[in-house]
N, C-alpha and C. Protein backbone atom coordinates (compact mmCIF):
# COMPACT_ATOMS: atom_id res chain seq x y z
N UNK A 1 -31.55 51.81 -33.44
CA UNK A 1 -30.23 52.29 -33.78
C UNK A 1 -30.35 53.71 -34.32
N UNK A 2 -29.43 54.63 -34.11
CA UNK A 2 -29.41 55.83 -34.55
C UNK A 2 -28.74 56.20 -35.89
N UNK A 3 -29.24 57.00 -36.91
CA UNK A 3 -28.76 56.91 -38.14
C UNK A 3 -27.09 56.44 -37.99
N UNK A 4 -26.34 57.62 -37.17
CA UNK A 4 -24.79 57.21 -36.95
C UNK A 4 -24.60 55.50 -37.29
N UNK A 5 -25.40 55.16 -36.15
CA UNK A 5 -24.95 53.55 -35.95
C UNK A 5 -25.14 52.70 -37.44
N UNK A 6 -26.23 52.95 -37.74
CA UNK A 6 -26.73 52.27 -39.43
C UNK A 6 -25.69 52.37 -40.46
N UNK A 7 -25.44 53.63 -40.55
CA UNK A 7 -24.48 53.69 -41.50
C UNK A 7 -23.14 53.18 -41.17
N UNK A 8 -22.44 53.29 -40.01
CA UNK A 8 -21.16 52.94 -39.23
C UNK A 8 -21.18 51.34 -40.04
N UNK A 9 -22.86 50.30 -40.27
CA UNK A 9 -22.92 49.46 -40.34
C UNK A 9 -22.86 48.73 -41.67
N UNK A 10 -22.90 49.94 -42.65
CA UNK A 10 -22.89 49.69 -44.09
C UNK A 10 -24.72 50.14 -44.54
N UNK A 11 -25.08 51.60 -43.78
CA UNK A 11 -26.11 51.93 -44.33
C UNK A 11 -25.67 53.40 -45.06
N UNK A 12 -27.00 53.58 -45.52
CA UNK A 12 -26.45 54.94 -46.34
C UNK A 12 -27.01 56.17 -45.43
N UNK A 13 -27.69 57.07 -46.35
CA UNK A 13 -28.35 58.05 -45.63
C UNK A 13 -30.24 57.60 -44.86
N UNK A 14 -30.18 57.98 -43.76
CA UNK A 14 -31.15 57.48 -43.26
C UNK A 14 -32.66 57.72 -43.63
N UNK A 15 -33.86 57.40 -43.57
CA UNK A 15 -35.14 57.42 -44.24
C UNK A 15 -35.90 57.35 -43.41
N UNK A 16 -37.14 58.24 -42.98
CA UNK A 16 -38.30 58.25 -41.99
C UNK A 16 -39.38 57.84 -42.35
N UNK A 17 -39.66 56.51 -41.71
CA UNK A 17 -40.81 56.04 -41.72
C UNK A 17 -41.87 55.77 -40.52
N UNK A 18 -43.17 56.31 -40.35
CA UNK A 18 -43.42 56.79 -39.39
C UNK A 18 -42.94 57.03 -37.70
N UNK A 19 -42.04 58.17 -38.03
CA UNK A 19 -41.44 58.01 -36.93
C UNK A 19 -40.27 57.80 -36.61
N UNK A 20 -39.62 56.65 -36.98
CA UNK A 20 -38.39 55.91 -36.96
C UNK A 20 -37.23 55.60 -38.09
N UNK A 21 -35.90 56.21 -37.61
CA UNK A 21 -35.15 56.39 -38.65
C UNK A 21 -34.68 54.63 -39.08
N UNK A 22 -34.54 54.68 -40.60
CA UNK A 22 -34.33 53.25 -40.93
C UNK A 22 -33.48 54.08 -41.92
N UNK A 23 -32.20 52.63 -41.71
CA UNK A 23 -31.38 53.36 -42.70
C UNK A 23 -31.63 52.56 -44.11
N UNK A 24 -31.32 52.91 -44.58
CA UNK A 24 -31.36 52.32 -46.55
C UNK A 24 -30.22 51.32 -46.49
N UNK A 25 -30.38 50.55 -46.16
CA UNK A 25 -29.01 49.30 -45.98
C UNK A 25 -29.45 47.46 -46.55
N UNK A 26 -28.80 46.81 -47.43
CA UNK A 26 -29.19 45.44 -47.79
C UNK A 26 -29.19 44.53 -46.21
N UNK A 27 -28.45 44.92 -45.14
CA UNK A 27 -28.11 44.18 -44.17
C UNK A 27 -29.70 44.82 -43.23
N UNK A 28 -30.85 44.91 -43.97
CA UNK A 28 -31.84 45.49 -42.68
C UNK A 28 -32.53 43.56 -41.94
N UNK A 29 -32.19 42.74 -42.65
CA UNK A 29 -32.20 41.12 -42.08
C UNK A 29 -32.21 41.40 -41.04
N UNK A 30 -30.51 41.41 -40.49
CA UNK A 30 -29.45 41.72 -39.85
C UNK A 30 -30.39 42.60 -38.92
N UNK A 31 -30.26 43.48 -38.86
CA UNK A 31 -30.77 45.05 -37.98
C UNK A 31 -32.22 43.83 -37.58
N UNK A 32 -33.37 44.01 -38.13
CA UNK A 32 -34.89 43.32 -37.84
C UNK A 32 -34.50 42.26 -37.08
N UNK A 33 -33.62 41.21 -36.80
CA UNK A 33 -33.35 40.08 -36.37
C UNK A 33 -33.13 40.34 -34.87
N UNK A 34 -31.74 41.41 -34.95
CA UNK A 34 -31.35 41.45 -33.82
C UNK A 34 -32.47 42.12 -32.94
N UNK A 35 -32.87 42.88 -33.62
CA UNK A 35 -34.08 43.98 -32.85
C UNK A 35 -35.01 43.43 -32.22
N UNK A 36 -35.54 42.34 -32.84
CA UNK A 36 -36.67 41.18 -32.48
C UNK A 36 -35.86 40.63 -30.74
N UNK A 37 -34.98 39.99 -31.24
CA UNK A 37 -34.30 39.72 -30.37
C UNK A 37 -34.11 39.90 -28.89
N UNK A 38 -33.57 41.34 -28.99
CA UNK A 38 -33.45 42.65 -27.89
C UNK A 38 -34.79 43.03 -27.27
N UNK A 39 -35.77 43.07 -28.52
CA UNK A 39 -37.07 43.26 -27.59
C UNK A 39 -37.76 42.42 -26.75
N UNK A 40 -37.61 41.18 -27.12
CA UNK A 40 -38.14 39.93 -26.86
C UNK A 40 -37.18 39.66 -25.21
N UNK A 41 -35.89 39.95 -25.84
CA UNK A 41 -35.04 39.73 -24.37
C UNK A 41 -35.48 40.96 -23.18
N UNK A 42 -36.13 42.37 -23.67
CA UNK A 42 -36.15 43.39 -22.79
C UNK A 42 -37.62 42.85 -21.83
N UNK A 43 -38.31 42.42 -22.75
CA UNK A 43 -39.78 41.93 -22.28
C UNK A 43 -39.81 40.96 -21.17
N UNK A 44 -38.66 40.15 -20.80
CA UNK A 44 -38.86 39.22 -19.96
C UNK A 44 -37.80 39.70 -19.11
N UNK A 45 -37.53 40.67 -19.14
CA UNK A 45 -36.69 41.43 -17.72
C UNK A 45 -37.24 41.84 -16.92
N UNK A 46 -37.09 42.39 -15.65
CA UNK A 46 -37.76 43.15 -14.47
C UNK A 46 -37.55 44.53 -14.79
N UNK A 47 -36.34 44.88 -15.52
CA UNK A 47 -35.81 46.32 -15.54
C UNK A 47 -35.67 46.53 -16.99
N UNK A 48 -36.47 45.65 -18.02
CA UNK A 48 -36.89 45.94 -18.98
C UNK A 48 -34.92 46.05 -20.17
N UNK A 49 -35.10 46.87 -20.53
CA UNK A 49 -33.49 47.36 -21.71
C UNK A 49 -32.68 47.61 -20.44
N UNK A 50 -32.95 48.87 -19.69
CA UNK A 50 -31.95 48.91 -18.68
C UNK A 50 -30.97 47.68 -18.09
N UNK A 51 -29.84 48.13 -18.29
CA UNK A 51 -28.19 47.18 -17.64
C UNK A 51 -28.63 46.31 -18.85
N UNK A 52 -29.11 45.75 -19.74
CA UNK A 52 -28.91 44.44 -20.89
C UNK A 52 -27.80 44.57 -21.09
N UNK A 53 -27.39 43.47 -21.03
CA UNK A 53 -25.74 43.08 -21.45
C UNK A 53 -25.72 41.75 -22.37
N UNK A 54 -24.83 41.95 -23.42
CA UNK A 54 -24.65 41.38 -24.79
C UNK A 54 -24.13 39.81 -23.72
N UNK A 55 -23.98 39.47 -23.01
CA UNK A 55 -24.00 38.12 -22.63
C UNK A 55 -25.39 37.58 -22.03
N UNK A 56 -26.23 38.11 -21.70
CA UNK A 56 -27.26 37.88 -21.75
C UNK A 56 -27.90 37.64 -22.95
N UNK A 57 -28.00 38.14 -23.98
CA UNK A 57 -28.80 38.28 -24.88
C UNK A 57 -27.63 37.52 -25.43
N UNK A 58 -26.81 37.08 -25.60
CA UNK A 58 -26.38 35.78 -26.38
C UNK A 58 -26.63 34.42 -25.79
N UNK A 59 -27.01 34.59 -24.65
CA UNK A 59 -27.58 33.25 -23.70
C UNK A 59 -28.88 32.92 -24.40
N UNK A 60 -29.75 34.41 -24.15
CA UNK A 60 -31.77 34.10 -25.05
C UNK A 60 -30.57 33.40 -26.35
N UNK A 61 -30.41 34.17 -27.41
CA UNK A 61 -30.11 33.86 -28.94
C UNK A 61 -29.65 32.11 -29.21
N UNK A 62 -28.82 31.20 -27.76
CA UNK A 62 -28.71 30.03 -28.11
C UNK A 62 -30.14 28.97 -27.65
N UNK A 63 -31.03 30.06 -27.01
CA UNK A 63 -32.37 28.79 -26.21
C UNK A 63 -32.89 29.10 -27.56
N UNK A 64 -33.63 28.13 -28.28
CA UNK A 64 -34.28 27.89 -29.10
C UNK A 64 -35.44 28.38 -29.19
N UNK A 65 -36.26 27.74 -28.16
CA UNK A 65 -37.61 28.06 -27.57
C UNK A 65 -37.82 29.61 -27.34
N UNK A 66 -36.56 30.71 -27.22
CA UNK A 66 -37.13 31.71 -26.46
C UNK A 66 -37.25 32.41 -27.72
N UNK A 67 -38.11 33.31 -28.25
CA UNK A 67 -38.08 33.65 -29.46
C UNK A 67 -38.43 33.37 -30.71
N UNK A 68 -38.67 32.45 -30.44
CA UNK A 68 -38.98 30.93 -31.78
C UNK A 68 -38.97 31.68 -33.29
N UNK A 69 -39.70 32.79 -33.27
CA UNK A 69 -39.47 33.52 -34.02
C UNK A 69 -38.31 34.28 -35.02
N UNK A 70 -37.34 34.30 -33.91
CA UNK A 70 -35.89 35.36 -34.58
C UNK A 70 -35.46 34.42 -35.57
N UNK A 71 -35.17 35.09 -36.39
CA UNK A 71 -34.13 34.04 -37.33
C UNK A 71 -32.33 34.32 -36.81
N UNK A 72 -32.31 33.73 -36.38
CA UNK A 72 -30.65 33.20 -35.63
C UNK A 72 -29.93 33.80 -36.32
N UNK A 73 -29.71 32.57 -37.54
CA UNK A 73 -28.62 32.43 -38.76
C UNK A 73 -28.97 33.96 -39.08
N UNK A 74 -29.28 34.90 -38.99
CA UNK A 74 -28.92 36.27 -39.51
C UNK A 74 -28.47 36.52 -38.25
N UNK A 75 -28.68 36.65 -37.55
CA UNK A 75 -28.15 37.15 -36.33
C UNK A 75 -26.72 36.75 -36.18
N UNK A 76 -26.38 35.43 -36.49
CA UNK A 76 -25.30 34.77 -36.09
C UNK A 76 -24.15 35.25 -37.26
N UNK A 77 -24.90 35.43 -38.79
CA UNK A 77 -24.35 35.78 -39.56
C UNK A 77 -23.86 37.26 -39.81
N UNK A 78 -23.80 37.47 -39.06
CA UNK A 78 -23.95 39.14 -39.01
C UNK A 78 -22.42 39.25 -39.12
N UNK A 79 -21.31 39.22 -38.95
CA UNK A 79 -20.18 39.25 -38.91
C UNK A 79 -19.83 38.77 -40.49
N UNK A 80 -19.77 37.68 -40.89
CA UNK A 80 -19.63 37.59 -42.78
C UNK A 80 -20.11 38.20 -43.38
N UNK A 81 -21.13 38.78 -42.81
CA UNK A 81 -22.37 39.55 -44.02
C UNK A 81 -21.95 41.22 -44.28
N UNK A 82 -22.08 41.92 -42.13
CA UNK A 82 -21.19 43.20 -42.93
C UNK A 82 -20.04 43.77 -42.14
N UNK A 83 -18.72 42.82 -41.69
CA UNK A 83 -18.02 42.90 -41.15
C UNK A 83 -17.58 43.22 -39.83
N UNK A 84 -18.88 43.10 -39.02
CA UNK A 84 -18.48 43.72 -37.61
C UNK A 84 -18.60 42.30 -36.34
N UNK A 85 -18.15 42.30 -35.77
CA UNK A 85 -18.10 41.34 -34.43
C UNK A 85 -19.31 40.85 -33.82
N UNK A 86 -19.86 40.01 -33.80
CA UNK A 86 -21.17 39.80 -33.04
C UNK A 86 -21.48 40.46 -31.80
N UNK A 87 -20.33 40.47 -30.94
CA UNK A 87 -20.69 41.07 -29.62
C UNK A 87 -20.67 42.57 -30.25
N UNK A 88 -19.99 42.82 -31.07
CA UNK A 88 -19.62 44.17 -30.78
C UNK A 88 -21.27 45.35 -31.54
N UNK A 89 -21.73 43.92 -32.86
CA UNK A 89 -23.02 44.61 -33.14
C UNK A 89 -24.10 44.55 -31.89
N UNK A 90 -23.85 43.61 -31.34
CA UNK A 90 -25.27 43.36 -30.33
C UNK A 90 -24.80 44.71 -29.36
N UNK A 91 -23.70 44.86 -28.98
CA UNK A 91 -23.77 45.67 -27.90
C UNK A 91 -24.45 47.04 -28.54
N UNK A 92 -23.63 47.87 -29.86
CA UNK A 92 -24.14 48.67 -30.41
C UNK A 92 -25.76 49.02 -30.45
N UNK A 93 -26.03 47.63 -31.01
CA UNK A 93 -27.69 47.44 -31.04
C UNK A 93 -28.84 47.52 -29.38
N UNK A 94 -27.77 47.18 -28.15
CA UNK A 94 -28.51 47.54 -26.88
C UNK A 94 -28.76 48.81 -26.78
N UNK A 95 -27.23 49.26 -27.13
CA UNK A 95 -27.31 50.97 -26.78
C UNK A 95 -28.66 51.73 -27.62
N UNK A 96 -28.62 51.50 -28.85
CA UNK A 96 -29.59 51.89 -29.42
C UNK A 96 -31.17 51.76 -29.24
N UNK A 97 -31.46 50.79 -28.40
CA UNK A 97 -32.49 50.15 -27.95
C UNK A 97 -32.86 50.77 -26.61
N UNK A 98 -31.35 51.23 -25.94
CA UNK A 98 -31.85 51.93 -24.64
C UNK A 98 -31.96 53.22 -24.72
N UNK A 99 -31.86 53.76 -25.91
CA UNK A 99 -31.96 55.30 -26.38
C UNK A 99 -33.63 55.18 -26.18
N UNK A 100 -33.97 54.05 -27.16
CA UNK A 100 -35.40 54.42 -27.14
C UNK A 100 -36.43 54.03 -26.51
N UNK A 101 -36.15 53.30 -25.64
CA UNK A 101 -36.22 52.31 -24.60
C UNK A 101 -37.58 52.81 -23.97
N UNK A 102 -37.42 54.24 -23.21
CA UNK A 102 -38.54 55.12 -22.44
C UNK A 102 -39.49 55.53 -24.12
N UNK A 103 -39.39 55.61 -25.14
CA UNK A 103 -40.66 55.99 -25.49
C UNK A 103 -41.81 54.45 -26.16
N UNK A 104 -40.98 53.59 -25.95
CA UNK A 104 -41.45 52.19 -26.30
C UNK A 104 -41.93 51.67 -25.61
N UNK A 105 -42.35 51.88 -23.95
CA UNK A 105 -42.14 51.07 -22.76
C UNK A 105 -40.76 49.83 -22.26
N UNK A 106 -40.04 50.55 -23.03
CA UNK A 106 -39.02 49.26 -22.62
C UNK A 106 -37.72 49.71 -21.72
């Protein structure tokens, strides 16, 4: 995600840690969850982040097995916690993922 997006999300001013902007936000659960997520979903694509679409990646988020790892309930909770739409964070969160997509291999 790009500082813009973090903060849009209830982050503050953004912080560099090697490399990668992280914003200063209580909701970084939230952000790490979905991210896991997205990567995990880009990895078992042919075309990697490219075209990911937030109905896809809400299909991985209900198989159990795929991911075993993510913690859901933040993911799922993401809407009570800091007011934004599930689809509407996940989509946010692709875009951001396909920004960085080429220097990650993804």
């Amino acid at each position: 995600m790009s500082s813009d997006q973090v903060r849009r999300f209830g982050g503050t001013e953004p912080a560099e840690a090697d490399g990668v902007q992280l914003g200063v936000t209580p909701e970084l659960g939230e952000l790490a969850a979905v991210a896991g997520l997205l990567v995990a979903s880009a990895l078992v694509r042919p075309e990697k982040a490219t075209g990911m679409k937030v109905s896809s990646v809400k299909k991985k988020l209900k198989e159990k097995a795929f991911a075993p790892g993510v913690h859901r309930d933040e993911v799922l909770d993401v809407e009570d916690k800091i007011g934004v739409p599930l689809d509407e964070f996940l989509a946010v969160s692709i875009e951001g993922l396909q920004e960085v997509a080429p220097q990650i291999d993804l």
